[in-house]
N, C-alpha and C. Protein backbone atom coordinates (compact mmCIF):
# COMPACT_ATOMS: atom_id res chain seq x y z
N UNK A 1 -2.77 7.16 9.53
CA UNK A 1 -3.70 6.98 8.43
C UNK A 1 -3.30 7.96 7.33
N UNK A 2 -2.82 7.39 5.96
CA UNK A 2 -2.61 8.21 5.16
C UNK A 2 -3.66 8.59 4.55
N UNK A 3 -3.61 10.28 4.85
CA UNK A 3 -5.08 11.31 3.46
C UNK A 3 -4.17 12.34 3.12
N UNK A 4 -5.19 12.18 1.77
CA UNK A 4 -4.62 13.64 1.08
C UNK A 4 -5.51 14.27 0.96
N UNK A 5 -5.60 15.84 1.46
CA UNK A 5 -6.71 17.25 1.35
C UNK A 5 -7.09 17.01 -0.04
N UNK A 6 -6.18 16.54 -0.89
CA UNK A 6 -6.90 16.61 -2.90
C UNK A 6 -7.49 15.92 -3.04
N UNK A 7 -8.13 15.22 -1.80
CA UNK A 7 -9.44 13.67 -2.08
C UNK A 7 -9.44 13.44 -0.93
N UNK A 8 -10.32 14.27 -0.16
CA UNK A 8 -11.06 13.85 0.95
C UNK A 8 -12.28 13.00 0.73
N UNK A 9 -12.04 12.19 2.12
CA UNK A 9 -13.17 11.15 2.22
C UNK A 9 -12.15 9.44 1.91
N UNK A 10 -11.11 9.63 1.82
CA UNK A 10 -9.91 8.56 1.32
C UNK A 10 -8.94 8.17 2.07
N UNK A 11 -8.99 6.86 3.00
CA UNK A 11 -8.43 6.83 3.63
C UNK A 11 -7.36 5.48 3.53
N UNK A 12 -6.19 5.55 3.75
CA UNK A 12 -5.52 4.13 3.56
C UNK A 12 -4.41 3.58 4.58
N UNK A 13 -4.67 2.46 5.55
CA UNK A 13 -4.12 2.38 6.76
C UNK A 13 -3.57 0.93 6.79
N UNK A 14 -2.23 0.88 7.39
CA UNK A 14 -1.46 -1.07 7.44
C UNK A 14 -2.06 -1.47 9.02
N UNK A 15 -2.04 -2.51 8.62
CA UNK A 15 -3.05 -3.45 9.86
C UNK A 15 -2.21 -4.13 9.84
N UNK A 16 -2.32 -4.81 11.06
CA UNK A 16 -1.15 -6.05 11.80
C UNK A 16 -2.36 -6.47 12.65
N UNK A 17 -2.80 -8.21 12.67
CA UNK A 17 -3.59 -8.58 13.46
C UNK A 17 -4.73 -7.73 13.54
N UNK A 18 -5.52 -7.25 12.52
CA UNK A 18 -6.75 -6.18 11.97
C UNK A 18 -6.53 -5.10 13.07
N UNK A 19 -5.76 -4.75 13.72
CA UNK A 19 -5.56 -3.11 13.64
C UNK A 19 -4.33 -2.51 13.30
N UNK A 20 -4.87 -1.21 13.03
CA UNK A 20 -4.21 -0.23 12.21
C UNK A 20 -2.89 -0.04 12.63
N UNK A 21 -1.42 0.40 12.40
CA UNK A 21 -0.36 0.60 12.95
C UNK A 21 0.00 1.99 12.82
N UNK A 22 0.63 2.74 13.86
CA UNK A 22 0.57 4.04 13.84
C UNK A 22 1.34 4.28 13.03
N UNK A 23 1.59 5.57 12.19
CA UNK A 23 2.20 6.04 11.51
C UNK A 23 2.92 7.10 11.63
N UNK A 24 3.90 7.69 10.94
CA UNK A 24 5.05 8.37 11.08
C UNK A 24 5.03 9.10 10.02
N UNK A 25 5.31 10.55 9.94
CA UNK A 25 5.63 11.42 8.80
C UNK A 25 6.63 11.07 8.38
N UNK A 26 7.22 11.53 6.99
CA UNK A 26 8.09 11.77 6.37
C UNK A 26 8.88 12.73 6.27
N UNK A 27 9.54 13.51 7.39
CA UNK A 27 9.69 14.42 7.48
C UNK A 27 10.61 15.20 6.04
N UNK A 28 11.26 14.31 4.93
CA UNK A 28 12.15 15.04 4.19
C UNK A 28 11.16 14.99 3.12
N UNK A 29 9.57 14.90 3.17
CA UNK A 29 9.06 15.03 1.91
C UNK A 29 8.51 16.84 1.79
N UNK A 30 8.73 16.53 0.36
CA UNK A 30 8.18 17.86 -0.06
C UNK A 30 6.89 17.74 -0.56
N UNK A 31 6.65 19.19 -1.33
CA UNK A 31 4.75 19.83 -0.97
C UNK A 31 4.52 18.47 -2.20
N UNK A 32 3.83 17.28 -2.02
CA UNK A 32 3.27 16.25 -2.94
C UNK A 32 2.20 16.15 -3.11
N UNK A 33 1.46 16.55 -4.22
CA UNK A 33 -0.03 16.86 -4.44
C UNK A 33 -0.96 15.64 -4.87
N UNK A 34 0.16 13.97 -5.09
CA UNK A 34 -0.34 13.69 -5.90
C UNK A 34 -0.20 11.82 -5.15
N UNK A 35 0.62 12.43 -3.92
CA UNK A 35 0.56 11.05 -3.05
C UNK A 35 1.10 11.60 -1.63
N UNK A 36 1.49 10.57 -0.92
CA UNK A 36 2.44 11.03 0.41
C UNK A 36 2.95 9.75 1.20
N UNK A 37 4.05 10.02 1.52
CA UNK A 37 4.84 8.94 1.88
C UNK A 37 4.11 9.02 4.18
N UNK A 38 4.37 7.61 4.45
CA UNK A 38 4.39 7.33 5.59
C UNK A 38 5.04 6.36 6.10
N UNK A 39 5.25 6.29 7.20
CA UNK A 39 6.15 4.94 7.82
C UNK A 39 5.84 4.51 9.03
N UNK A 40 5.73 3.25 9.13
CA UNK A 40 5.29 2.15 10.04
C UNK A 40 6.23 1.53 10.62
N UNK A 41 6.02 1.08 12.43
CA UNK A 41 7.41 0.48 12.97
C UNK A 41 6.52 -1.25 12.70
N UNK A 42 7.31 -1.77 12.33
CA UNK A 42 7.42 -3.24 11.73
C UNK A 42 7.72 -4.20 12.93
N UNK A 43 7.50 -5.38 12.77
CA UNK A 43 7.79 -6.31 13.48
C UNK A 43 8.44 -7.64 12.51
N UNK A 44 9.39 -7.92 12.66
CA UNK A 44 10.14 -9.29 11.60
C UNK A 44 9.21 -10.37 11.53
N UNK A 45 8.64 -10.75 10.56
CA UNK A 45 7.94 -11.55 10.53
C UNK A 45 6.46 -11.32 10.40
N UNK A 46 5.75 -10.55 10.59
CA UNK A 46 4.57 -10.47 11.15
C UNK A 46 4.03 -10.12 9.59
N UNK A 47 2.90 -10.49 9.16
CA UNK A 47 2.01 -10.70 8.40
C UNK A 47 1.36 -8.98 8.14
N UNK A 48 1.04 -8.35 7.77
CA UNK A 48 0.42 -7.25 7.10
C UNK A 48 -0.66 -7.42 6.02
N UNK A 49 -1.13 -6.21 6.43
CA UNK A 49 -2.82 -5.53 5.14
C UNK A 49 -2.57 -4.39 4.29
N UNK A 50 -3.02 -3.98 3.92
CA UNK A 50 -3.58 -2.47 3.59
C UNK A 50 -4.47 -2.23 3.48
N UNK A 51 -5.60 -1.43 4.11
CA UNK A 51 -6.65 -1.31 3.57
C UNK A 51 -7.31 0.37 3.76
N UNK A 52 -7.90 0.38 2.47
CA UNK A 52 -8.66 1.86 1.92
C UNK A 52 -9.94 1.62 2.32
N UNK A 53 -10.05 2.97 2.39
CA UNK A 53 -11.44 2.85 3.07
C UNK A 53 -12.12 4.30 2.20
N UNK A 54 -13.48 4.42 1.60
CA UNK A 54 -13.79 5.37 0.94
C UNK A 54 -14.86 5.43 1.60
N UNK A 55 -15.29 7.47 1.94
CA UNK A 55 -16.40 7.44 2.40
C UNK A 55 -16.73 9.08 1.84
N UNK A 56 -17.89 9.76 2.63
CA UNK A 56 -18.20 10.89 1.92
C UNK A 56 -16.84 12.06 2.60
N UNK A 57 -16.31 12.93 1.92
CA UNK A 57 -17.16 13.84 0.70
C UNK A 57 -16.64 12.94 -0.57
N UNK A 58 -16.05 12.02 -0.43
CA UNK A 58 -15.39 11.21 -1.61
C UNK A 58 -16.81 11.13 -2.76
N UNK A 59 -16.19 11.44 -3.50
CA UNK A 59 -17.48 11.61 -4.77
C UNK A 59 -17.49 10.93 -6.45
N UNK A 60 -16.32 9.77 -6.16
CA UNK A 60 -15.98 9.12 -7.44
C UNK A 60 -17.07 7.81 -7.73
N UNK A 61 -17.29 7.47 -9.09
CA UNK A 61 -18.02 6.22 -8.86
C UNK A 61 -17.18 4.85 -9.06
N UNK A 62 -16.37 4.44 -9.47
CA UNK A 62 -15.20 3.82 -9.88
C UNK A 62 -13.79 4.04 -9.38
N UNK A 63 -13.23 3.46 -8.57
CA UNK A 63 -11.66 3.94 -8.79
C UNK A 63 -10.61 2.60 -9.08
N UNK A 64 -9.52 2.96 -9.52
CA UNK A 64 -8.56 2.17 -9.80
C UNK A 64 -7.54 2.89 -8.77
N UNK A 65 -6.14 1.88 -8.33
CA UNK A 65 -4.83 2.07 -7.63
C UNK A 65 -3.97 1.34 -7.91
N UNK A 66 -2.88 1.48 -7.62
CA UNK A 66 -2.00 0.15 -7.45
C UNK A 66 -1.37 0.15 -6.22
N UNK A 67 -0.82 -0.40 -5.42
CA UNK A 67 -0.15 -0.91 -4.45
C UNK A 67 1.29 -0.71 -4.67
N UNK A 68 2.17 -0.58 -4.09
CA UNK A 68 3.83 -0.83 -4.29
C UNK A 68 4.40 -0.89 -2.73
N UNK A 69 4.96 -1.39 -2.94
CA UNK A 69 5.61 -1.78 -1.31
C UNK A 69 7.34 -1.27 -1.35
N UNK A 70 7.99 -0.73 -0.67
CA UNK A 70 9.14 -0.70 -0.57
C UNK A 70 10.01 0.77 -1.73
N UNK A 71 9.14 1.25 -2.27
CA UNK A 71 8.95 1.83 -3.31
C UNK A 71 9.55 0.96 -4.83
N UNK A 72 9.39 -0.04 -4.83
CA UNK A 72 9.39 -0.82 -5.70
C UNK A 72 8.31 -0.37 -6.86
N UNK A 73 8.05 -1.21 -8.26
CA UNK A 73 7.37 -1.37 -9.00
C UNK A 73 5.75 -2.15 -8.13
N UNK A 74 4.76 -1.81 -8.66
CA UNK A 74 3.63 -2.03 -8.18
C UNK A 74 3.54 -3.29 -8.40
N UNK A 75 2.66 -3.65 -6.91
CA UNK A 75 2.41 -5.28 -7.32
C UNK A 75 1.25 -5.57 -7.49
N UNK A 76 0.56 -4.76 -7.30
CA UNK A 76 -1.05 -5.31 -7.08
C UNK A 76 -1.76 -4.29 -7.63
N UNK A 77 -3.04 -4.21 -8.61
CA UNK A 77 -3.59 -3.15 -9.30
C UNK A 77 -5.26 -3.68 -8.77
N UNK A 78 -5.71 -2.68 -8.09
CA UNK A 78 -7.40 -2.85 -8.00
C UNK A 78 -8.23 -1.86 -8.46
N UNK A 79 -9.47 -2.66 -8.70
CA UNK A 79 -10.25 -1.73 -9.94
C UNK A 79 -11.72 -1.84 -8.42
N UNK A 80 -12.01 -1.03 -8.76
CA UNK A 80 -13.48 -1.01 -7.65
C UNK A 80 -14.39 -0.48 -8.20
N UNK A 81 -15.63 -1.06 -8.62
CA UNK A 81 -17.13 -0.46 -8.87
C UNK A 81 -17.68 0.21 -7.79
N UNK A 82 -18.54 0.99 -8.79
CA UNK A 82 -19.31 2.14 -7.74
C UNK A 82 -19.65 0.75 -6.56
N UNK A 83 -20.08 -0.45 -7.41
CA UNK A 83 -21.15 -1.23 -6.34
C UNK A 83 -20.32 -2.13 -4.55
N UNK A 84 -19.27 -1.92 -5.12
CA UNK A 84 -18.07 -2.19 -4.23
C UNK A 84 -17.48 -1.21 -3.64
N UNK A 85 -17.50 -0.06 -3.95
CA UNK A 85 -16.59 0.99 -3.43
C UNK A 85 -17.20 1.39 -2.29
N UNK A 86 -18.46 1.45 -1.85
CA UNK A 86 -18.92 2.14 -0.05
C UNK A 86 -19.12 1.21 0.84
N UNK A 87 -17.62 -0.20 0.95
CA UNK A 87 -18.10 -1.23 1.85
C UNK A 87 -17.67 -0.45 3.22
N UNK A 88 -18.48 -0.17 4.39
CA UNK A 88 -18.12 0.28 5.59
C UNK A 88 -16.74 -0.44 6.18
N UNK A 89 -16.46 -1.90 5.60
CA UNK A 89 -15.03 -2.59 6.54
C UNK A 89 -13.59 -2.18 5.40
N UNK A 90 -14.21 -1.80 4.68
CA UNK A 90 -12.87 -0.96 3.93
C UNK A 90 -12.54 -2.68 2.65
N UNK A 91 -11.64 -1.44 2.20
CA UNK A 91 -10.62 -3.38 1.39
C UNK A 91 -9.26 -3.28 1.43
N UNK A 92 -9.23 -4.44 2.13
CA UNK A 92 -7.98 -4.84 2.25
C UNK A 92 -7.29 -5.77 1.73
N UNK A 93 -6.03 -5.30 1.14
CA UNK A 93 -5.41 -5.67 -0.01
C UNK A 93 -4.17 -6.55 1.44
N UNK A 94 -4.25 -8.18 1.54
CA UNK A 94 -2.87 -8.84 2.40
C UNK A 94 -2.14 -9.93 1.78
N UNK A 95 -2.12 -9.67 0.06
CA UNK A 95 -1.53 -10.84 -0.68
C UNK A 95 -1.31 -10.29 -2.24
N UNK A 96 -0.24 -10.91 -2.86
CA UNK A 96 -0.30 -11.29 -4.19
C UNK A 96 -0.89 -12.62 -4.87
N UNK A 97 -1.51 -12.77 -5.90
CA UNK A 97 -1.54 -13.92 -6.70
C UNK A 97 -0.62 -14.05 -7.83
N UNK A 98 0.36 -15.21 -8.03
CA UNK A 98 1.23 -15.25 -8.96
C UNK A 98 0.72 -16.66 -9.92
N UNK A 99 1.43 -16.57 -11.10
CA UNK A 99 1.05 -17.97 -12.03
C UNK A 99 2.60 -18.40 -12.64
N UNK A 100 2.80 -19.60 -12.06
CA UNK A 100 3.75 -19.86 -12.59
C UNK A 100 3.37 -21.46 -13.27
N UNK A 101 3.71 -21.37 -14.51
CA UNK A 101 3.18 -22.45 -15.69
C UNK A 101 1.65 -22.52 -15.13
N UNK A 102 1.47 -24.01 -14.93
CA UNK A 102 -0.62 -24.12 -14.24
C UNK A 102 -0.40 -23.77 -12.83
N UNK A 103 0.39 -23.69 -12.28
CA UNK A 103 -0.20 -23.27 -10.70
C UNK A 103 0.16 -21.90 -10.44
N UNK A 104 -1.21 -21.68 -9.63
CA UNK A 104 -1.31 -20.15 -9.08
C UNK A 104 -0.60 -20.63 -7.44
N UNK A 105 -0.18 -19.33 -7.32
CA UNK A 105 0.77 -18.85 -6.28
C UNK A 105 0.14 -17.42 -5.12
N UNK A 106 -0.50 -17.86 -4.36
CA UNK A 106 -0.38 -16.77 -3.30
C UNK A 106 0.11 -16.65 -2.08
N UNK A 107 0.81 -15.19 -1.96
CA UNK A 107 1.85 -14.64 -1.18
C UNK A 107 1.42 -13.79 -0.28
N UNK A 108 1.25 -13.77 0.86
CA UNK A 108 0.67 -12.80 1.60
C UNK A 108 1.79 -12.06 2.21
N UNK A 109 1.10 -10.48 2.36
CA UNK A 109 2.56 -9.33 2.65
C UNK A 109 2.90 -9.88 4.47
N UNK A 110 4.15 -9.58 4.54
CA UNK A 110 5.17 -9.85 5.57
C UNK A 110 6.40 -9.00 5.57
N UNK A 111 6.40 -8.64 6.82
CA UNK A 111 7.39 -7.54 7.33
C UNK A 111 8.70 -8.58 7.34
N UNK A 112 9.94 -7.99 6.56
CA UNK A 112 10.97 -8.86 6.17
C UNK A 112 12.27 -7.82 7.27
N UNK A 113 12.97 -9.06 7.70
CA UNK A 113 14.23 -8.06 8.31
C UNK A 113 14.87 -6.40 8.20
N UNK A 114 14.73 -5.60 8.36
CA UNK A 114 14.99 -4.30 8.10
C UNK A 114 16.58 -4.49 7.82
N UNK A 115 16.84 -4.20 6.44
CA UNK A 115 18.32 -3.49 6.24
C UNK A 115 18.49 -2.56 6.03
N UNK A 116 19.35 -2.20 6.11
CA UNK A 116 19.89 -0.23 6.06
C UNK A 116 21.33 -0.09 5.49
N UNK A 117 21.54 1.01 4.71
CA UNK A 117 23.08 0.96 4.39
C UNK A 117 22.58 1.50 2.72
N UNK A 118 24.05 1.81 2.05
CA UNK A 118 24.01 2.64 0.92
C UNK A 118 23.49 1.18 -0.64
N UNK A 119 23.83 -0.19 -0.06
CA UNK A 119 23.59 -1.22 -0.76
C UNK A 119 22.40 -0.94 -0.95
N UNK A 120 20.98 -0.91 -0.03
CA UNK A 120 19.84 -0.99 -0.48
C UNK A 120 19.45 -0.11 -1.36
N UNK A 121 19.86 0.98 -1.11
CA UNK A 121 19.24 2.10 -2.25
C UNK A 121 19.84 1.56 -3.31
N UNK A 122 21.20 1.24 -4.05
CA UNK A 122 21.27 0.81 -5.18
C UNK A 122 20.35 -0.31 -5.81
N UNK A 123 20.28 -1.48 -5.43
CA UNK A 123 19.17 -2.64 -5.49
C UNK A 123 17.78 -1.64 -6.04
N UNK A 124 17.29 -0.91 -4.96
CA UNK A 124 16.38 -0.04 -5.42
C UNK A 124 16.21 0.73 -6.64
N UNK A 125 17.07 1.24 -6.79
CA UNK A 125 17.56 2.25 -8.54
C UNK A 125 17.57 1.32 -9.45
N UNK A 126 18.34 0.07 -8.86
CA UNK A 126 18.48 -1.09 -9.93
C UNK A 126 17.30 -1.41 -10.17
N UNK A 127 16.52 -1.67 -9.47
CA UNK A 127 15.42 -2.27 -9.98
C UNK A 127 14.27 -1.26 -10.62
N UNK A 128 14.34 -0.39 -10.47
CA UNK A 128 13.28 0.77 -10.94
C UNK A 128 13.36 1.24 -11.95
N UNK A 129 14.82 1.11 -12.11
CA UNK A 129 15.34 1.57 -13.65
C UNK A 129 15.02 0.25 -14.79
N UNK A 130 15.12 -0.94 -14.29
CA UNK A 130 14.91 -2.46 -15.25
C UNK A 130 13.33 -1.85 -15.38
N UNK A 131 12.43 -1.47 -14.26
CA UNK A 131 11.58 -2.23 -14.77
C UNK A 131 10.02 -0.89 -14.86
């Protein structure tokens, strides 16, 4: 479960089949005040959530986030009212909506083949730097 001590009461956890998947430090991160990286063992194929969960000492009335997957550009931006923000089942974010010409498009997140190698990080730079 990712928290950060700079906003307690904030919690944000990946679900597979509505429970949570354990998580893994980052061991090469440094002191980050302002997020924190974690990692999840995946399954090919399998469907995924995210979901935040806000509770006390959390003391905001409104919050906004965005989502990013892969450390990509963000895909998903949520805005939450005070009147939404203390649901006890949390919110969980398991899709994009896209519009292409009149039809809307939704994509729900899915654990994609794991590649590894010096290719992906470029793709990565490439794309962070476009966009």
């Amino acid at each position: 479960m990712a928290i950060l001590a700079q906003i307690p009461g904030v919690t944000v956890e990946i679900m597979v089949d509505r429970a949570p998947l354990q998580e893994y430090d980052d061991d090469s991160e440094r002191d980050v005040t302002r997020g924190c990286t974690k990692y999840v063992e995946s399954q090919t194929g399998k469907e995924f959530s995210m979901k935040a969960t806000f509770a006390h000492p959390f003391h905001q009335r409104n919050v906004a986030f965005s989502v990013a997957l892969d450390g990509m550009a963000p895909v998903k931006n949520i805005d939450l009212s005070e009147d939404d923000l203390w649901d006890d089942d949390g919110h969980k974010i398991g899709s994009i909506t896209s519009r292409s010409g009149p039809y809307m498009y939704r994509q729900k997140f899915c654990f994609e083949k794991l590649e590894t190698g010096e290719h992906i990080r470029y793709v990565r730079e490439t794309y962070n730097q476009q966009n």
